[in-house]
C-alpha atoms as a PDB file:
ATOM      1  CA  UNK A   1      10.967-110.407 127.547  1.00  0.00           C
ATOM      2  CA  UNK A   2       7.539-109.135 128.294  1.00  0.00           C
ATOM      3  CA  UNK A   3       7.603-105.620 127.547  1.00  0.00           C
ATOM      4  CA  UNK A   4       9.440-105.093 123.906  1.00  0.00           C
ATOM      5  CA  UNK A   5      12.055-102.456 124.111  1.00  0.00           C
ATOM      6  CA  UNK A   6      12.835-100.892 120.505  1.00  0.00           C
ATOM      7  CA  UNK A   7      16.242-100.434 120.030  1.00  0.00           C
ATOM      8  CA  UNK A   8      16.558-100.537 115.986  1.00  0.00           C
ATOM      9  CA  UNK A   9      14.281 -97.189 114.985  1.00  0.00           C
ATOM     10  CA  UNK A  10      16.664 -94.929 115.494  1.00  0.00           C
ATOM     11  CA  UNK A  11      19.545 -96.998 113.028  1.00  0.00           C
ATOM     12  CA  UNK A  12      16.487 -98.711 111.133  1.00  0.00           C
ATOM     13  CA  UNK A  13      17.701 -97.253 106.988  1.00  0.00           C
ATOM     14  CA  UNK A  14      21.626 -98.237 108.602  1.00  0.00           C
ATOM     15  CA  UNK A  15      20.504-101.364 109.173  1.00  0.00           C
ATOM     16  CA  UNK A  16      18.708-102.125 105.848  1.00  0.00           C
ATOM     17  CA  UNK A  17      22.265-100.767 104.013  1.00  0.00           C
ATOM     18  CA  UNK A  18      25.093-102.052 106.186  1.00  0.00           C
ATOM     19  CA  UNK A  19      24.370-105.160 107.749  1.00  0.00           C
ATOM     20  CA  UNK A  20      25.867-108.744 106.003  1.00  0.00           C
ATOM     21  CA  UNK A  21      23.156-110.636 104.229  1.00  0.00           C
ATOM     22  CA  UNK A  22      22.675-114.540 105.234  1.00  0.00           C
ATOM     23  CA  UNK A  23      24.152-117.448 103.040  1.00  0.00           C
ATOM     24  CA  UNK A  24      21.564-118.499 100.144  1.00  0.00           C
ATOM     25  CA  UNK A  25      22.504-121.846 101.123  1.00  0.00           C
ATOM     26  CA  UNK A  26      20.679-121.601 104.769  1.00  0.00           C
ATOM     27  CA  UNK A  27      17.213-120.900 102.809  1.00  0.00           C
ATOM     28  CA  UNK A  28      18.014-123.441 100.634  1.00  0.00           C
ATOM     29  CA  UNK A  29      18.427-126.122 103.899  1.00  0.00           C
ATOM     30  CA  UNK A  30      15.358-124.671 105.386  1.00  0.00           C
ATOM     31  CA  UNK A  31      12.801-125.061 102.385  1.00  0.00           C
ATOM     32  CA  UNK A  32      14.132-129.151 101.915  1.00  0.00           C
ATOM     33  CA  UNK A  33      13.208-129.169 105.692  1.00  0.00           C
ATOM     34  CA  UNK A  34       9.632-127.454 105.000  1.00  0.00           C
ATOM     35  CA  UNK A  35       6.631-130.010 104.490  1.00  0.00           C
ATOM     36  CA  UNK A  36       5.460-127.715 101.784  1.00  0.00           C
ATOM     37  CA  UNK A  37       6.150-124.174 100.433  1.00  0.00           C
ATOM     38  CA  UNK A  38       3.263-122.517 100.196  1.00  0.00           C
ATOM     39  CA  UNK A  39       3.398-120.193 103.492  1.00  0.00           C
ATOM     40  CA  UNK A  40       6.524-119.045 105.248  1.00  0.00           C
ATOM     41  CA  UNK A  41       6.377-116.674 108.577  1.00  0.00           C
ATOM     42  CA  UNK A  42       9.795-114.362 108.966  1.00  0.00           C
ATOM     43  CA  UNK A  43       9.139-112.875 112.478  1.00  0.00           C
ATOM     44  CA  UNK A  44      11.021-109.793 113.237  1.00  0.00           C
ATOM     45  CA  UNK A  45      12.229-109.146 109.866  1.00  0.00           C
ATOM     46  CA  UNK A  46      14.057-105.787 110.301  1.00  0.00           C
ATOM     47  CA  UNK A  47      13.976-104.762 107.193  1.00  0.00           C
ATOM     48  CA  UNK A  48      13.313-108.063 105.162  1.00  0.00           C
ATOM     49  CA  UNK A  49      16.678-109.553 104.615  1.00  0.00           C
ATOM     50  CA  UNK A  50      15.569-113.089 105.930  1.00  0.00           C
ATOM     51  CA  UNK A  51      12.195-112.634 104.176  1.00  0.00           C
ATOM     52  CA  UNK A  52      13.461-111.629 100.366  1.00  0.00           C
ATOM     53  CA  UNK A  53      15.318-114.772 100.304  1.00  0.00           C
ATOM     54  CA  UNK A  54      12.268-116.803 101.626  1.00  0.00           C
ATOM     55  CA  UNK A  55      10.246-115.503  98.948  1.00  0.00           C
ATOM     56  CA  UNK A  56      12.709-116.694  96.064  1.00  0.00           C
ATOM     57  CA  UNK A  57      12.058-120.224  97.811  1.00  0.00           C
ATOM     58  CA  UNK A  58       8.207-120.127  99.224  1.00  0.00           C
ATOM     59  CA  UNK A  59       4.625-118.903  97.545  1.00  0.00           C
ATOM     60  CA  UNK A  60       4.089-116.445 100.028  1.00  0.00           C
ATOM     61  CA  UNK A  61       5.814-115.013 103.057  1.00  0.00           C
ATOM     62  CA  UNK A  62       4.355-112.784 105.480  1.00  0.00           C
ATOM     63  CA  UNK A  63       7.218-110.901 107.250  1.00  0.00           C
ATOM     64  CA  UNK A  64       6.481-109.050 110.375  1.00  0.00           C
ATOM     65  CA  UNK A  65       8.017-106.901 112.795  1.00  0.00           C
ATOM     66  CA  UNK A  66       7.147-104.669 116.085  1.00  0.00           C
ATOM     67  CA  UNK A  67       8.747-101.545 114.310  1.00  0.00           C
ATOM     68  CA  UNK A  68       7.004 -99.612 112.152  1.00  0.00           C
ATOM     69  CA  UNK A  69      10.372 -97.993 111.406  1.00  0.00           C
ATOM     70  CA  UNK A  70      11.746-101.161 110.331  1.00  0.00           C
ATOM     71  CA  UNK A  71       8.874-102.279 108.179  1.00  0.00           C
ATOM     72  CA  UNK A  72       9.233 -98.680 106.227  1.00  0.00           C
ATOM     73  CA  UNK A  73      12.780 -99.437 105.092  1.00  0.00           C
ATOM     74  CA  UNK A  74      11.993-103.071 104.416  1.00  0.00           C
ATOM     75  CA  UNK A  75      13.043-104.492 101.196  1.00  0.00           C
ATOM     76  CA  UNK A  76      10.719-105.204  98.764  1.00  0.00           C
ATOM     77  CA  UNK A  77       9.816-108.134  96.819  1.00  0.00           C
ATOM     78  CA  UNK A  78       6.774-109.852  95.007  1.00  0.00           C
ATOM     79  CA  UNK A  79       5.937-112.468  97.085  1.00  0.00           C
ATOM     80  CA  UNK A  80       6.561-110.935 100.609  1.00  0.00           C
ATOM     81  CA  UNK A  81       4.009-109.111 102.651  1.00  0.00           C
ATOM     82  CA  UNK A  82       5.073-106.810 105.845  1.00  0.00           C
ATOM     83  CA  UNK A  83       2.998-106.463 108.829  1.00  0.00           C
ATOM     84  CA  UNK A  84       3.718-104.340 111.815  1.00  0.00           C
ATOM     85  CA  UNK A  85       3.014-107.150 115.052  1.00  0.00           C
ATOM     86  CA  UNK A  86       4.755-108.435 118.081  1.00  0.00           C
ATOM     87  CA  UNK A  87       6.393-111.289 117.805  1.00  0.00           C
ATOM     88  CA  UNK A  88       4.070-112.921 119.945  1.00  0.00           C
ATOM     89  CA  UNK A  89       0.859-112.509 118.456  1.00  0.00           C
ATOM     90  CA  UNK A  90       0.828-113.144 114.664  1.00  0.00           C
ATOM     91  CA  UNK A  91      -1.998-112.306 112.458  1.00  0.00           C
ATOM     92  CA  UNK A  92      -1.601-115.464 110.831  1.00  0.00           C
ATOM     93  CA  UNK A  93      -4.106-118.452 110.992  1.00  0.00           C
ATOM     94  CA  UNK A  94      -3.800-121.651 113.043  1.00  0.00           C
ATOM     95  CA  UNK A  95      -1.972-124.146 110.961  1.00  0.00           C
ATOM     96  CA  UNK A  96      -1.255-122.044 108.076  1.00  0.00           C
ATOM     97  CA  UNK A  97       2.561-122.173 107.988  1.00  0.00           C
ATOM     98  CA  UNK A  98       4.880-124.582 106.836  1.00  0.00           C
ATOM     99  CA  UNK A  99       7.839-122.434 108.306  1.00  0.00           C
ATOM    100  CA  UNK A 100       8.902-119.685 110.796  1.00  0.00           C
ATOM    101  CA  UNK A 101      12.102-118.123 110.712  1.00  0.00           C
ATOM    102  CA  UNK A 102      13.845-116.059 113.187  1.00  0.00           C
ATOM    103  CA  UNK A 103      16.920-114.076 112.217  1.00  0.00           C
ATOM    104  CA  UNK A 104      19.062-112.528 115.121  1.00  0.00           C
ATOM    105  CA  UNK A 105      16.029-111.465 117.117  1.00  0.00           C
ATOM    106  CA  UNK A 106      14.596-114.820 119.306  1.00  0.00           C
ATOM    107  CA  UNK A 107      16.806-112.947 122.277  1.00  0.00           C
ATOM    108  CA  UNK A 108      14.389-109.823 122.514  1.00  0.00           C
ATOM    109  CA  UNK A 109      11.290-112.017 122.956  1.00  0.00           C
ATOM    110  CA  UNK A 110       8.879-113.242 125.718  1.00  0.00           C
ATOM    111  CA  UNK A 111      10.211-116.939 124.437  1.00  0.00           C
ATOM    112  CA  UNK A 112       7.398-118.789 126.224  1.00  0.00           C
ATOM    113  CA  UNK A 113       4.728-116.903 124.557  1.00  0.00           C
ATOM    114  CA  UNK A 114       6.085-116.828 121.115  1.00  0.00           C
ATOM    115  CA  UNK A 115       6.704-120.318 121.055  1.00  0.00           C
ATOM    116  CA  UNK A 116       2.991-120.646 121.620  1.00  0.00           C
ATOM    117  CA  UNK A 117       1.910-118.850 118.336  1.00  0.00           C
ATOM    118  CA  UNK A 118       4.854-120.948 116.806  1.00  0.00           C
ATOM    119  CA  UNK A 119       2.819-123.951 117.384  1.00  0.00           C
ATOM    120  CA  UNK A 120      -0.161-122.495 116.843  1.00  0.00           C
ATOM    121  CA  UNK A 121       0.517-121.214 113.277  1.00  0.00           C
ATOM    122  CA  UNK A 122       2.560-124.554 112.154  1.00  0.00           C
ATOM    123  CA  UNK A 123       0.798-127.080 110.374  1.00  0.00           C
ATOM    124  CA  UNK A 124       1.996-130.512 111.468  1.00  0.00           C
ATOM    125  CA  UNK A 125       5.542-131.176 110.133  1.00  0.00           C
ATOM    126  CA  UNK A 126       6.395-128.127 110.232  1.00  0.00           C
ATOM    127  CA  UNK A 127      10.112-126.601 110.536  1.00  0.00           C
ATOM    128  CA  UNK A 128      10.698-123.588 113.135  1.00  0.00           C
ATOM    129  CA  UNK A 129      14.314-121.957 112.777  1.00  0.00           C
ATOM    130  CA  UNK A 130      16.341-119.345 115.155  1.00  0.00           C
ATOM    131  CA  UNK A 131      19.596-118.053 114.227  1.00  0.00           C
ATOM    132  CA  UNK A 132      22.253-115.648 115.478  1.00  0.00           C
ATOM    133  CA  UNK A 133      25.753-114.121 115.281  1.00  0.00           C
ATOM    134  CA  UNK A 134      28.259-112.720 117.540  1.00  0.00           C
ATOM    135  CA  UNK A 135      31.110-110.735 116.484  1.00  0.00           C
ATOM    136  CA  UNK A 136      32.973-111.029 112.991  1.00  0.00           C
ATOM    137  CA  UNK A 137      35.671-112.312 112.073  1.00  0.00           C
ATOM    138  CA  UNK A 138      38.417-110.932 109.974  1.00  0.00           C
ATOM    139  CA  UNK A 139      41.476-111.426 110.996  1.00  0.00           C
ATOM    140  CA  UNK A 140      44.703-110.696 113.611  1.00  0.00           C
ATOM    141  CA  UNK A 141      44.981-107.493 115.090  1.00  0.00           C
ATOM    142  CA  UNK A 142      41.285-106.379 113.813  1.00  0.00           C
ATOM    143  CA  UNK A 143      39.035-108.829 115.829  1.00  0.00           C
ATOM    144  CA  UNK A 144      41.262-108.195 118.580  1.00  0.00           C
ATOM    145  CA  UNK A 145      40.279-104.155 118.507  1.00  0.00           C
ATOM    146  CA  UNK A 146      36.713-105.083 117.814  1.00  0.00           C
ATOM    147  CA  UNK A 147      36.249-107.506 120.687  1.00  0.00           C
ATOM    148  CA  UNK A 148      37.915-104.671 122.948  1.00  0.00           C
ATOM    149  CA  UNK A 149      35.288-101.850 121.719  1.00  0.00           C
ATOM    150  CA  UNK A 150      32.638-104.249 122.078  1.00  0.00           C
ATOM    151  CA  UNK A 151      33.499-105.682 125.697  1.00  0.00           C
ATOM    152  CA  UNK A 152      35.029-102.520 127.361  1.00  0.00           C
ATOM    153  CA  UNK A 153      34.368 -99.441 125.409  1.00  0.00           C
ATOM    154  CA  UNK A 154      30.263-100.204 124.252  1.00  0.00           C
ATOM    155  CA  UNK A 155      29.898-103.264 126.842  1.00  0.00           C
ATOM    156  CA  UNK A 156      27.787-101.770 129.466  1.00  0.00           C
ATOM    157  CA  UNK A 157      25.690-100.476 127.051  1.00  0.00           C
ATOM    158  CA  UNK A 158      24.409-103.515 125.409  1.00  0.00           C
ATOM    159  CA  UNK A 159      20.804-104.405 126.218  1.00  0.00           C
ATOM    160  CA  UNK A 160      20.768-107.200 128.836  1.00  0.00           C
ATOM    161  CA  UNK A 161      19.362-109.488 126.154  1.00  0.00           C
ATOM    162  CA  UNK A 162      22.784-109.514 124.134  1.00  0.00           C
ATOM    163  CA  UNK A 163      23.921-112.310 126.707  1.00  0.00           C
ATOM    164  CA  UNK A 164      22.064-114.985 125.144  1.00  0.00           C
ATOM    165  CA  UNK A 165      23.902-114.381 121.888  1.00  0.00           C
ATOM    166  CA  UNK A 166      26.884-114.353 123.543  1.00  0.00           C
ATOM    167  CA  UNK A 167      25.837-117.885 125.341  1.00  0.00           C
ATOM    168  CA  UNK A 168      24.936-119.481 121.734  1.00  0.00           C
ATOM    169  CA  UNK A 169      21.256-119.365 122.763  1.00  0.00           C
ATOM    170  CA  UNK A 170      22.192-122.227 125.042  1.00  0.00           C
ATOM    171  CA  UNK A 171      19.436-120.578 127.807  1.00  0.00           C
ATOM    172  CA  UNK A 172      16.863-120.589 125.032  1.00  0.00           C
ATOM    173  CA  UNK A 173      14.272-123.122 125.628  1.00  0.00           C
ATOM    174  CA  UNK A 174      13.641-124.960 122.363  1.00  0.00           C
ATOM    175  CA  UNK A 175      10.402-127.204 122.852  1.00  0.00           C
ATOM    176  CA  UNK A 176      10.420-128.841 119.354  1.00  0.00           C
ATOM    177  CA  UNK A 177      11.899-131.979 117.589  1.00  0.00           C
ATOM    178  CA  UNK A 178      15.491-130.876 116.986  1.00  0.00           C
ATOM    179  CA  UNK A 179      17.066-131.172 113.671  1.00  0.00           C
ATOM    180  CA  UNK A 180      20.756-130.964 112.810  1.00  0.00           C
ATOM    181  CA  UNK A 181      21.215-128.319 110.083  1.00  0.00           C
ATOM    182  CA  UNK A 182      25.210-128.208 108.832  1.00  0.00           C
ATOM    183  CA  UNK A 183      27.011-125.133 109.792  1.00  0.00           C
ATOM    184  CA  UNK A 184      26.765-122.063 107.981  1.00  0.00           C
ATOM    185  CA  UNK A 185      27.965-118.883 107.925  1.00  0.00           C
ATOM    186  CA  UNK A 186      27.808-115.090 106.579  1.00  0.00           C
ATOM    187  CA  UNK A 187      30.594-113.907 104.567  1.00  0.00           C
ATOM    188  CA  UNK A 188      31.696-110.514 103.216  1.00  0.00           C
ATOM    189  CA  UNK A 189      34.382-108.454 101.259  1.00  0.00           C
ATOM    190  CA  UNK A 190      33.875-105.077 102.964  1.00  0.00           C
ATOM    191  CA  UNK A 191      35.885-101.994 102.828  1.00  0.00           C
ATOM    192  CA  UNK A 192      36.983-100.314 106.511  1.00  0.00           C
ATOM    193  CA  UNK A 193      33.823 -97.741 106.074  1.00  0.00           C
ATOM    194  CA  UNK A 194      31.860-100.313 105.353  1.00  0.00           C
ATOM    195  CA  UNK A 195      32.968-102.063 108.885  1.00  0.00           C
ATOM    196  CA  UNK A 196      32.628 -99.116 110.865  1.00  0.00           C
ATOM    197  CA  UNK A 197      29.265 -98.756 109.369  1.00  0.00           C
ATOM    198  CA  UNK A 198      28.121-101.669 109.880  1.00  0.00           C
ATOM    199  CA  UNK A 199      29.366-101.758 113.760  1.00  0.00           C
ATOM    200  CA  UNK A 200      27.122 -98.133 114.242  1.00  0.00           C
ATOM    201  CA  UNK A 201      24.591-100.147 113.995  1.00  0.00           C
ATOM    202  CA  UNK A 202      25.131-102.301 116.778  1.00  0.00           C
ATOM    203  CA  UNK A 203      22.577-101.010 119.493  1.00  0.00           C
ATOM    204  CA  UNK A 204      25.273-100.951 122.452  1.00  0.00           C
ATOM    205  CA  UNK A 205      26.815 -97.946 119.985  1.00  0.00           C
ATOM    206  CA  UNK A 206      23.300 -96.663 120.039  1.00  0.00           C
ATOM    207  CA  UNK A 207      23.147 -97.045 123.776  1.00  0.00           C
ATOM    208  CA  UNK A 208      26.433 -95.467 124.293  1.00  0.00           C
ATOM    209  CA  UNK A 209      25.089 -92.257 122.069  1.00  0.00           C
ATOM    210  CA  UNK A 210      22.281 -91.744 124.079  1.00  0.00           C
ATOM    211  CA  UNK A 211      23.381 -92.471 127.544  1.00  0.00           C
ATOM    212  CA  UNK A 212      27.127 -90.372 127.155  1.00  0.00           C
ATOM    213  CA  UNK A 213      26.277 -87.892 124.584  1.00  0.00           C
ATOM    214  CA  UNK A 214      29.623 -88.788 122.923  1.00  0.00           C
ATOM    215  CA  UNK A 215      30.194 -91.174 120.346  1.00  0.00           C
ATOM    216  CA  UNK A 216      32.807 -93.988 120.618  1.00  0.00           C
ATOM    217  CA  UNK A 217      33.364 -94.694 116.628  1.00  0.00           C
ATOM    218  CA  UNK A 218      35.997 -92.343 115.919  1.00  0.00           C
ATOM    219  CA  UNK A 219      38.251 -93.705 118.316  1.00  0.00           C
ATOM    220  CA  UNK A 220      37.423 -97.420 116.878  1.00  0.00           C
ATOM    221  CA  UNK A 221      37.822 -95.592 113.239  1.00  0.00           C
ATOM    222  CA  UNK A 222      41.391 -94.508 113.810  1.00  0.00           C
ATOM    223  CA  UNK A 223      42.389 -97.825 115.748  1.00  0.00           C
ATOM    224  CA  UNK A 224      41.237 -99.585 112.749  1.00  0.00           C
ATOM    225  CA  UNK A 225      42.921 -97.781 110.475  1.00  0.00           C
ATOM    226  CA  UNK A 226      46.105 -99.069 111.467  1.00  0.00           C
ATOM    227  CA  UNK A 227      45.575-102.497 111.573  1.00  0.00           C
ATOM    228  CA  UNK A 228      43.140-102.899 108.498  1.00  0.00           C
ATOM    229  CA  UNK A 229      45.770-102.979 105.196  1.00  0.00           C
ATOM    230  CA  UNK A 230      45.314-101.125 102.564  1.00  0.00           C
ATOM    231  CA  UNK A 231      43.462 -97.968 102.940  1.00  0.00           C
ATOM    232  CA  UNK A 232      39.943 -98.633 101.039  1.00  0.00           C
ATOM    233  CA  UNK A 233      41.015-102.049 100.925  1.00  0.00           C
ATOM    234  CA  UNK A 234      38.272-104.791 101.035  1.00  0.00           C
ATOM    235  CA  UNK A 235      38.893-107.587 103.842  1.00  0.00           C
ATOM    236  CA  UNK A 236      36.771-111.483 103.982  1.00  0.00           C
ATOM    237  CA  UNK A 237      34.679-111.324 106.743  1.00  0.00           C
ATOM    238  CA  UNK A 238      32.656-114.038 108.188  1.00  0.00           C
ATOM    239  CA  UNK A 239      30.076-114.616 110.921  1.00  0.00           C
ATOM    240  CA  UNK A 240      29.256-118.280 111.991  1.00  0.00           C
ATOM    241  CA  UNK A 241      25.848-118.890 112.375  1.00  0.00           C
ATOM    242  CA  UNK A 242      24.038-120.304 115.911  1.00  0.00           C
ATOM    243  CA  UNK A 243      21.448-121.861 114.250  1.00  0.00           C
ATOM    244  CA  UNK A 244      18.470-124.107 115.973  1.00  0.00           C
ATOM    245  CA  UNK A 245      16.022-126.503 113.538  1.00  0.00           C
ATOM    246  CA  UNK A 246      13.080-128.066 114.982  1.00  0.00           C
ATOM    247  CA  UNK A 247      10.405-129.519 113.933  1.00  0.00           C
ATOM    248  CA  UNK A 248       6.843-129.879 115.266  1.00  0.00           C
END
């Protein structure tokens, strides 16, 4: 992309309380990978959930994302600093990091010019890592109904960049040494509310708000309802990870 488009503002405090957190295990992977830990860049942090675990793992992280609105509802932590900047054009020094992570955002950038400041603010040897996630999954009758809203109800209301999560990031150029990083995945015991909550965050539902003046959750509420269990009952959910390792 060259222009950014902000589609998170408006759900920006949503996103910081109902979106799944990433497997401790992933950070874990990435900082054995790191040539040291004394600097880690989390670009387009949303509201720090990559970048709190980085800074139980690294000296310092500076997190940074192009929404102001995102950076005010960021999580805080000791060792993590938040600075409003585009993804491609970090205030950070040439050679200064010995990591950059990118957590379900590499889709909305101008990929040829961020993967300029990645080199340029890697120190040799050092590890770059892009991950996403598509839909959940929980189980028969429920993925079914959420793949539905997503496709046909919210569908033509995701931003054009959503296809390269769909794809697996297999149009993504990746111009660095390529690692192979075991599978991982997020994982979840959420209540129906919670679900629901979480999927109002999705900006397609945002899209759909703005561009119909209606909104499409009810209608996913009460077809959920009676396929989920257990009223207030908590379902595992998981979300497989696309995940790409480099090194430069």
């Amino acid at each position: 992309m060259s222009d950014w488009n902000d589609h998170f503002t408006a759900v920006s405090a949503d996103y910081r309380r109902w979106r799944p957190g990433y497997p401790r295990a992933l950070f874990d992977y990435l900082a054995s990978a790191a040539p040291g830990r004394d600097l880690a860049w989390d670009c387009a942090t949303g509201n720090g959930q990559a970048a709190t675990l980085l800074g139980e793992l690294f000296t310092r992280v500076v997190a940074t994302d192009a929404s102001a609105a995102q950076i005010a509802n960021a999580a805080a932590h000791p060792r993590v600093e938040y600075r409003v900047a585009r993804a491609e054009s970090c205030p950070l020094g040439d050679a200064s990091c010995d990591l950059v992570t990118v957590a379900q955002a590499v889709h909305w950038f101008d990929i040829d010019a961020f993967w300029r400041e990645v080199r340029r603010v890697l120190r040799p040897g050092a590890v770059v890592a892009v991950w996403g996630y598509g839909l959940a999954f929980v189980g028969p009758g429920i993925d079914e109904a959420i793949a539905e809203f997503s496709i046909a109800t919210v569908g033509p209301y995701w931003p054009p960049e959503r296809a390269i999560v769909d794809s697996a990031y297999a149009g993504v150029s990746f111009p660095f040494e390529q690692l192979t990083p075991p599978a991982f995945s997020m994982t979840a015991q959420w209540s129906l509310d919670h679900m629901l909550a979480y999927i109002a965050t999705w900006s397609s539902v945002e899209g759909y708000r703005q561009q119909t003046g209606d909104d499409p959750m009810p209608a996913l509420a009460k077809k959920l309802a009676g396929v989920w269990g257990e009223p207030g009952g908590r379902r595992e959910i998981s979300w497989p990870l696309i995940l790409k390792v480099g090194r430069v």
